[in-house]
C-alpha atoms as a PDB file:
ATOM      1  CA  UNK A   1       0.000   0.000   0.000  1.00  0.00           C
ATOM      2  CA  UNK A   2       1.394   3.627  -0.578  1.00  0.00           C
ATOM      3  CA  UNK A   3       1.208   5.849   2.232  1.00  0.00           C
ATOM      4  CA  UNK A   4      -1.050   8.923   2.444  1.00  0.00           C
ATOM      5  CA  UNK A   5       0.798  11.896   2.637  1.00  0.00           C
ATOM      6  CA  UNK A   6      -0.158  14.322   4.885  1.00  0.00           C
ATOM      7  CA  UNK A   7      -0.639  17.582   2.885  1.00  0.00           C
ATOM      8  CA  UNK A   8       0.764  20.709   4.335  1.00  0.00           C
ATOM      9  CA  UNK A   9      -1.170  23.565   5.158  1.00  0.00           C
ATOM     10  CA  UNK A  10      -1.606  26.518   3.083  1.00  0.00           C
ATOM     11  CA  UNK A  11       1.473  28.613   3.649  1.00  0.00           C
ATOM     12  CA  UNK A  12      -1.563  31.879   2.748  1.00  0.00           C
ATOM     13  CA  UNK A  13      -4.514  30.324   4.475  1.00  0.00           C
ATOM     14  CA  UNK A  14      -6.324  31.441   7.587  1.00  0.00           C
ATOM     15  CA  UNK A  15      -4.471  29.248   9.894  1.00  0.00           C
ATOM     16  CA  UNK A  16      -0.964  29.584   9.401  1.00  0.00           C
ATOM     17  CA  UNK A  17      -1.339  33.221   9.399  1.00  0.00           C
ATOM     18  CA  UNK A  18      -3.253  33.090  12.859  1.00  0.00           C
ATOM     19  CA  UNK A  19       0.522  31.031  14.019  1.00  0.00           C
ATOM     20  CA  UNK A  20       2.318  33.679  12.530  1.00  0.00           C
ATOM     21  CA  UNK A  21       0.450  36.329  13.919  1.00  0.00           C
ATOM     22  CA  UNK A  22       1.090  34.491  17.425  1.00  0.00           C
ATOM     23  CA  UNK A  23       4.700  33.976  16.932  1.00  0.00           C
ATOM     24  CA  UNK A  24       5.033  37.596  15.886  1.00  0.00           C
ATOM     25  CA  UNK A  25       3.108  38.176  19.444  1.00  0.00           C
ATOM     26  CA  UNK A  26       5.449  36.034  21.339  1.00  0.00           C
ATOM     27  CA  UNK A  27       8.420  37.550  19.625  1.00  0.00           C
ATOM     28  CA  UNK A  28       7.653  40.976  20.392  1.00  0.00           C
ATOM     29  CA  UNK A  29       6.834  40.165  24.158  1.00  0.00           C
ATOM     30  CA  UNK A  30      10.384  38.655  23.958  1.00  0.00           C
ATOM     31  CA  UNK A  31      12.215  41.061  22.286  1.00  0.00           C
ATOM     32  CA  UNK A  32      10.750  43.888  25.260  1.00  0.00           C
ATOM     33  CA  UNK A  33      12.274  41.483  28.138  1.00  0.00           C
ATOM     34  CA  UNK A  34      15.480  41.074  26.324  1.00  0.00           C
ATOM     35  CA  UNK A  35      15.988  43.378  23.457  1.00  0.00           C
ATOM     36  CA  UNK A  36      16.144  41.872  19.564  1.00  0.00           C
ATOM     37  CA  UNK A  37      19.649  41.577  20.094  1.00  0.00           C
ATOM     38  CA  UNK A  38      19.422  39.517  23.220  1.00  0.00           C
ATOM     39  CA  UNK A  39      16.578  37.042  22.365  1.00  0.00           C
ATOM     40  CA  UNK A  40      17.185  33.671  20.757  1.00  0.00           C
ATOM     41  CA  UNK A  41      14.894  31.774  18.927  1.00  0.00           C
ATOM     42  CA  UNK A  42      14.761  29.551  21.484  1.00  0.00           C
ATOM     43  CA  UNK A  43      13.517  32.383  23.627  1.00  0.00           C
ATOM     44  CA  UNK A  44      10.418  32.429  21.234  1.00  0.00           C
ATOM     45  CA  UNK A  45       9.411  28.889  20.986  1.00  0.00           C
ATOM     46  CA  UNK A  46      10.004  28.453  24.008  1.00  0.00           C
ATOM     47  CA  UNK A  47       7.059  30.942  24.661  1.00  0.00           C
ATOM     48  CA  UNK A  48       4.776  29.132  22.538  1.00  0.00           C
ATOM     49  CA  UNK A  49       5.743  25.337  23.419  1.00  0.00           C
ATOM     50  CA  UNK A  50       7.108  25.201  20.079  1.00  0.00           C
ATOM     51  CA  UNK A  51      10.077  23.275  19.001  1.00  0.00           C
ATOM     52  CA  UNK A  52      12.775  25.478  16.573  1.00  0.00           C
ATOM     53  CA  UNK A  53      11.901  23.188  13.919  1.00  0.00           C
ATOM     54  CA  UNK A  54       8.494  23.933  14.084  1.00  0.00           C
ATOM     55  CA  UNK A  55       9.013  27.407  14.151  1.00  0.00           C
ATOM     56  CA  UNK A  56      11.415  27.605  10.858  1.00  0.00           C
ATOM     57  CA  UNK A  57       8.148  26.273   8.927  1.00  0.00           C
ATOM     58  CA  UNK A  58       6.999  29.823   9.320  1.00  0.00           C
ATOM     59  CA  UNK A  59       9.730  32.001   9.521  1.00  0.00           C
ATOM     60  CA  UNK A  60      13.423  31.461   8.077  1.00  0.00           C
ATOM     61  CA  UNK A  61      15.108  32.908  11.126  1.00  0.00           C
ATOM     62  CA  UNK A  62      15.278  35.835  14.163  1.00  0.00           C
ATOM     63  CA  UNK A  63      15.497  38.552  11.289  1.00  0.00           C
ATOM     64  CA  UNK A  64      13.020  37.311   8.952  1.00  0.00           C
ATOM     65  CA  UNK A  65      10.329  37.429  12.312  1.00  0.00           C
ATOM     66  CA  UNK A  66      11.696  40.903  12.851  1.00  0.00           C
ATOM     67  CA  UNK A  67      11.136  41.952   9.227  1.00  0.00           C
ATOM     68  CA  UNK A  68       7.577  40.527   9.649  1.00  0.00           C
ATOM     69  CA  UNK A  69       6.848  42.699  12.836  1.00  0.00           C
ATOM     70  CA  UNK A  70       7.587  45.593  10.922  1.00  0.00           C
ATOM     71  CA  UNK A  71       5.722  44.664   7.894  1.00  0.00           C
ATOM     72  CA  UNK A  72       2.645  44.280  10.022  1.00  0.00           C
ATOM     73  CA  UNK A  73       2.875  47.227  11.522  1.00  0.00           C
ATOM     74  CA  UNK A  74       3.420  49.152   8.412  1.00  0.00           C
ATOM     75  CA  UNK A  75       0.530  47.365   6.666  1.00  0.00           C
ATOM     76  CA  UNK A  76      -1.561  49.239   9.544  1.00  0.00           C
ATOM     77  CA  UNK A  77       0.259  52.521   9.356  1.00  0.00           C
ATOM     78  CA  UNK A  78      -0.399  52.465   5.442  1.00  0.00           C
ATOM     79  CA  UNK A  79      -4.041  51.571   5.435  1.00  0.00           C
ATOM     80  CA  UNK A  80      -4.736  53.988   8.494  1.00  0.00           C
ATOM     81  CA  UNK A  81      -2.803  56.564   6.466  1.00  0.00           C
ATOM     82  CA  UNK A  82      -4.709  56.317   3.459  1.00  0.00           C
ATOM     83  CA  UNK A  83      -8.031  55.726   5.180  1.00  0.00           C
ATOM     84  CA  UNK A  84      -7.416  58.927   6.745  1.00  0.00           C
ATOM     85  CA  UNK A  85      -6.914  61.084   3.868  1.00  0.00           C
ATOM     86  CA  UNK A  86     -10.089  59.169   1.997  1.00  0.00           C
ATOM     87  CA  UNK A  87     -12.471  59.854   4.932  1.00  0.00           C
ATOM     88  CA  UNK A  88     -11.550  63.702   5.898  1.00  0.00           C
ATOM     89  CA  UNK A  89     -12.149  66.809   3.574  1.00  0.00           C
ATOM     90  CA  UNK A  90      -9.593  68.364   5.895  1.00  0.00           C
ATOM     91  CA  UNK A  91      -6.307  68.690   7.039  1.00  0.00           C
ATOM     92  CA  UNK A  92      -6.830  68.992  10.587  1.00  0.00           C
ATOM     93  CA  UNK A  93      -9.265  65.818  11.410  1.00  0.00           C
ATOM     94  CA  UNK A  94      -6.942  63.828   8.891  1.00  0.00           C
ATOM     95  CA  UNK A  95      -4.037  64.297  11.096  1.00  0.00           C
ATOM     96  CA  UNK A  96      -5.832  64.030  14.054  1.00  0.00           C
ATOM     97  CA  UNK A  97      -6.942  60.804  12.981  1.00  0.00           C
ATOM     98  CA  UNK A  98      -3.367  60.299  11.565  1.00  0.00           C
ATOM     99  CA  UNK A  99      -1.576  60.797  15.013  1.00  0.00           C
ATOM    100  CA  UNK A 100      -4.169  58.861  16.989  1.00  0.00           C
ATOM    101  CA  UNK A 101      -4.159  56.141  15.353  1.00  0.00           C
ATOM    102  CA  UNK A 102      -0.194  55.710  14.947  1.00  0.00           C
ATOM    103  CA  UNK A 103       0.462  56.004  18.735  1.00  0.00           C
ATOM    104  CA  UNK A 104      -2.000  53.247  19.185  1.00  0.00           C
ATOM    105  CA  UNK A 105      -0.361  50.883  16.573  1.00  0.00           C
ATOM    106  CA  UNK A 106       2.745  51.923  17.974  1.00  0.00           C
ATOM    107  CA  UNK A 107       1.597  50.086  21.648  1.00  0.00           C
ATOM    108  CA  UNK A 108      -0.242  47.384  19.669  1.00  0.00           C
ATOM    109  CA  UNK A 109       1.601  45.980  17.395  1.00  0.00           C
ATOM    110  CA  UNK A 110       5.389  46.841  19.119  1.00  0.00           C
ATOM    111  CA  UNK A 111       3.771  46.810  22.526  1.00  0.00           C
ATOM    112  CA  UNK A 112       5.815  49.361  23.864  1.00  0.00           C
ATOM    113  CA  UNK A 113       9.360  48.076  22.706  1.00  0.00           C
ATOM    114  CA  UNK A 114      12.467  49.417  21.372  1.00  0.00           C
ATOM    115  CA  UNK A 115      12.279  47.195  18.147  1.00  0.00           C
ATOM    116  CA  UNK A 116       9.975  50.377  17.060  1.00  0.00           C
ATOM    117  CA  UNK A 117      13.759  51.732  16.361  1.00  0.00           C
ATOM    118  CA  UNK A 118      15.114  48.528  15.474  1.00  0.00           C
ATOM    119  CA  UNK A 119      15.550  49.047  11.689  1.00  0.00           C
ATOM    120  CA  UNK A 120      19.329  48.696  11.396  1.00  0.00           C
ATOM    121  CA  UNK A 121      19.037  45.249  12.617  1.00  0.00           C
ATOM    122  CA  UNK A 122      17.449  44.657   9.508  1.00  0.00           C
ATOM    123  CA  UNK A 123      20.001  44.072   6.591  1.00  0.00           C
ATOM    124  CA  UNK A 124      19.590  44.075   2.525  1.00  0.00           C
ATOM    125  CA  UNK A 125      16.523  43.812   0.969  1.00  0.00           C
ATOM    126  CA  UNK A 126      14.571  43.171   4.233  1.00  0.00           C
ATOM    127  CA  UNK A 127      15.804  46.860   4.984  1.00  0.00           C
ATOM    128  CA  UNK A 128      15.215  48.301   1.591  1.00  0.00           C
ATOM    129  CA  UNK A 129      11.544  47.244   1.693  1.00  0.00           C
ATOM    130  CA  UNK A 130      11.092  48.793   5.470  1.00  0.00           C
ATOM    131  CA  UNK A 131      12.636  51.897   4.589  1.00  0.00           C
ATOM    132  CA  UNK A 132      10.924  52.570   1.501  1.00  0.00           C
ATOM    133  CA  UNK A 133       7.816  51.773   3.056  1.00  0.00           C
ATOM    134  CA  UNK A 134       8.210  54.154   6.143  1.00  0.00           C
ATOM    135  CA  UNK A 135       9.076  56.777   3.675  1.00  0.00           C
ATOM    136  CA  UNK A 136       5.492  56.192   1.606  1.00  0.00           C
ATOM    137  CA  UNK A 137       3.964  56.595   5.608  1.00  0.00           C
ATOM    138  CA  UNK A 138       6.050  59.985   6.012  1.00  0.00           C
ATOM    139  CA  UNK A 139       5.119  60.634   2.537  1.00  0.00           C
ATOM    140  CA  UNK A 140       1.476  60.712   3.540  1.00  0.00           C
ATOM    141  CA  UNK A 141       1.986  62.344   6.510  1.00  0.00           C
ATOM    142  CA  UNK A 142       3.631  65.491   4.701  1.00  0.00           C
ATOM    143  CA  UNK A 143       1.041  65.336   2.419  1.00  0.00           C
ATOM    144  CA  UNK A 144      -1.715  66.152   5.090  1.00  0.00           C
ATOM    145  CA  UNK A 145       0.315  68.805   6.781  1.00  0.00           C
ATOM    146  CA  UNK A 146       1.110  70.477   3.508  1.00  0.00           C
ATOM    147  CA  UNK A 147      -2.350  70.665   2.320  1.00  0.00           C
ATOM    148  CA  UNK A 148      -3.176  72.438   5.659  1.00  0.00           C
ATOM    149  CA  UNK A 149      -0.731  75.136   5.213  1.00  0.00           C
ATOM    150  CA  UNK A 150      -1.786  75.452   1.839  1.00  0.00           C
ATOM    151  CA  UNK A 151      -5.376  75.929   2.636  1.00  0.00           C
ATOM    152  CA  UNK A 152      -4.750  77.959   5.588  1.00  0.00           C
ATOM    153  CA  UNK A 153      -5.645  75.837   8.529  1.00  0.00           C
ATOM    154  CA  UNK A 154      -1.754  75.642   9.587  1.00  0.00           C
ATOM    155  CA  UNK A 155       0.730  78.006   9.845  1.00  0.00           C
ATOM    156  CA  UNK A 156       3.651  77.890   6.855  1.00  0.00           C
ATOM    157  CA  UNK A 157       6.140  75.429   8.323  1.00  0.00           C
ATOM    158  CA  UNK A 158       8.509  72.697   6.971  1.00  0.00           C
ATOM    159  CA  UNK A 159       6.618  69.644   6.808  1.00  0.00           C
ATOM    160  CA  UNK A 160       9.737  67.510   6.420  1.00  0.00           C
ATOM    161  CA  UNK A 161      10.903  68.642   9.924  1.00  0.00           C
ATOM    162  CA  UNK A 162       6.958  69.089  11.199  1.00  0.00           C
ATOM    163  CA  UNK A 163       6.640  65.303  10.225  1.00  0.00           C
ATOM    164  CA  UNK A 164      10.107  64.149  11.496  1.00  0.00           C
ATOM    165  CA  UNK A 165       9.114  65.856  15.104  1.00  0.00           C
ATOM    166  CA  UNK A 166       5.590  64.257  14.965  1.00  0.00           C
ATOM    167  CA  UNK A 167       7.091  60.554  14.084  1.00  0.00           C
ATOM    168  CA  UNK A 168       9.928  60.996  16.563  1.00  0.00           C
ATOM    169  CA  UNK A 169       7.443  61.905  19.545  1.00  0.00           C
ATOM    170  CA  UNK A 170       5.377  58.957  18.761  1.00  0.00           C
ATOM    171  CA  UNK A 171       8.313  56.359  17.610  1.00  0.00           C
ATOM    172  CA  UNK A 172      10.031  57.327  20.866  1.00  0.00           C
ATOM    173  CA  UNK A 173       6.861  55.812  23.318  1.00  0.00           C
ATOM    174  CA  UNK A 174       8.596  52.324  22.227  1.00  0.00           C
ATOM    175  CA  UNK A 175      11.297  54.049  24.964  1.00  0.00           C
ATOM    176  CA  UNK A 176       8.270  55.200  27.675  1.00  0.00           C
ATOM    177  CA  UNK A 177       5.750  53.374  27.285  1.00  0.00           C
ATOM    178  CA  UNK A 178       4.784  50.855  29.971  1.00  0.00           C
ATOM    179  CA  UNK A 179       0.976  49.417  30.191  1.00  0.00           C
ATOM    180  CA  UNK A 180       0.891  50.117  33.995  1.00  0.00           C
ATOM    181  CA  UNK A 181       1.699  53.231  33.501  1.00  0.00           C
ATOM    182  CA  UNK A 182      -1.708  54.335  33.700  1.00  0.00           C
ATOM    183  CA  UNK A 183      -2.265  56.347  30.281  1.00  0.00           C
ATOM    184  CA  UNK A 184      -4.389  54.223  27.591  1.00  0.00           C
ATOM    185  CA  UNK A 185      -2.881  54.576  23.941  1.00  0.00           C
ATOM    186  CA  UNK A 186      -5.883  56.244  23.254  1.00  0.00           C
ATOM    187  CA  UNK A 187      -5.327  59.156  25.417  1.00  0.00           C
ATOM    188  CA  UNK A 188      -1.604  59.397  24.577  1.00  0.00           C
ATOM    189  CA  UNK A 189      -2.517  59.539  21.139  1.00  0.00           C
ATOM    190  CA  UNK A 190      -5.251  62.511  21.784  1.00  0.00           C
ATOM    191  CA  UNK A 191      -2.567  64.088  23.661  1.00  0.00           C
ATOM    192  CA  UNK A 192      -0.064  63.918  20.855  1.00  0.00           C
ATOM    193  CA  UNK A 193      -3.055  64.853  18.572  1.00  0.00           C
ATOM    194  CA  UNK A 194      -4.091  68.050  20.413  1.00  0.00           C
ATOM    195  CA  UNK A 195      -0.393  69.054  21.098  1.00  0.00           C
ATOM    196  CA  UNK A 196       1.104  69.321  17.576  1.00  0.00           C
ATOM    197  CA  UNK A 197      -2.659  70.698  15.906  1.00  0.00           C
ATOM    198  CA  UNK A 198      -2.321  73.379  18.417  1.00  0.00           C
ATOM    199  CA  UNK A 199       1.279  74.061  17.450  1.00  0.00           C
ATOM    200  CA  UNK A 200       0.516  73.841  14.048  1.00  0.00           C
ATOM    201  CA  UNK A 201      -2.167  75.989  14.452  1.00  0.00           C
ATOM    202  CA  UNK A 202      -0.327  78.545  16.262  1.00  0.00           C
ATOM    203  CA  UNK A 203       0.453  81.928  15.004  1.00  0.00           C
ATOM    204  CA  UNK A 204       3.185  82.919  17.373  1.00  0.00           C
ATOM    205  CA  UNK A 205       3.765  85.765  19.268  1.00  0.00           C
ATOM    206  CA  UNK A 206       4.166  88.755  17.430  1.00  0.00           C
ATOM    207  CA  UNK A 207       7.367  91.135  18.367  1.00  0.00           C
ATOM    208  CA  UNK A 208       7.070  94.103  19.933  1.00  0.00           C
END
């Protein structure tokens, strides 16, 4: 009699991306104890009650699972990004909604970790992709800021440096962040929200 293979699941189906998405979990709660640098793979299966082996069938290795955490992540930022820009006539709910929504991915999907800043670890095309693709995110972000000095609604500044304060503020909670430290992302991401509108906003003081 020939044996029945076993078929292998369906490396895009609904259940291998559900263990990804729970490796990628485990991995991040790791890589907060320890740091990326410090945490093994071992580290991560062990998490999960995995063996190594079992965890190579979905990722190649440490960097390819840190690659993936930041391609999740930016496959949020993107679609919030656009979303925003769809849904709001203007500039100022857009990057309200912007800002909001980025602090809370930022505590979601990185959980408050360091590997929010992690990019370097990340080496040839892996980086390429990750780079370009946080440039399309600051891309959009300009966009909206630029459209609300144009119209008005914000006073004429440099959105390359407006964004690059805005994305620094909010990349650097991966530093701060704690979730006993009593704020909700929600609220840090209103606070963010209602502190760079308002300097936007601002005219300045005029000199005597």
């Amino acid at each position: 009699m020939l044996a029945v293979q076993k078929a292998r699941p369906d490396p895009n189906g609904p259940k291998v991306q559900a263990k990804r998405d729970q490796i990628l979990d485990a991995a991040v709660a790791a890589f907060r104890k320890k740091g990326y640098a410090g945490t093994s793979i071992e580290d991560i299966s062990r998490q999960l009650h995995l063996t190594k082996g079992s965890l190579y069938y979905y990722f190649h290795d440490k960097e390819d699972i840190l690659f993936a955490c930041h391609e999740r992540s930016l496959d949020h930022l993107l679609s919030v990004g656009r979303a925003a820009r769809r849904r709001h006539r203007g500039p100022e709910a857009a990057l309200e909604e912007l800002i909001e929504k980025h602090a809370e991915i930022m505590v979601e999907e990185f959980r408050g970790t360091a590997l929010a800043l992690e990019v370097d670890a990340l080496t040839g095309p892996r980086l390429k992709r990750v780079v370009r693709r946080r440039d399309q995110y600051e891309g959009i972000l300009r966009g909206v800021i630029e459209e609300g000095v144009r119209s008005g609604a914000f006073r004429p500044v440099d959105s390359k440096l407006a964004a690059f304060a805005i994305l620094g503020a909010i990349n650097w909670m991966a530093r701060w962040y704690r979730e006993d430290g009593g704020a909700h992302p929600r609220e840090i991401g209103h606070f963010f929200a209602d502190l760079y509108l308002r300097a936007l906003k601002s005219r300045g003081r005029t000199r005597p």
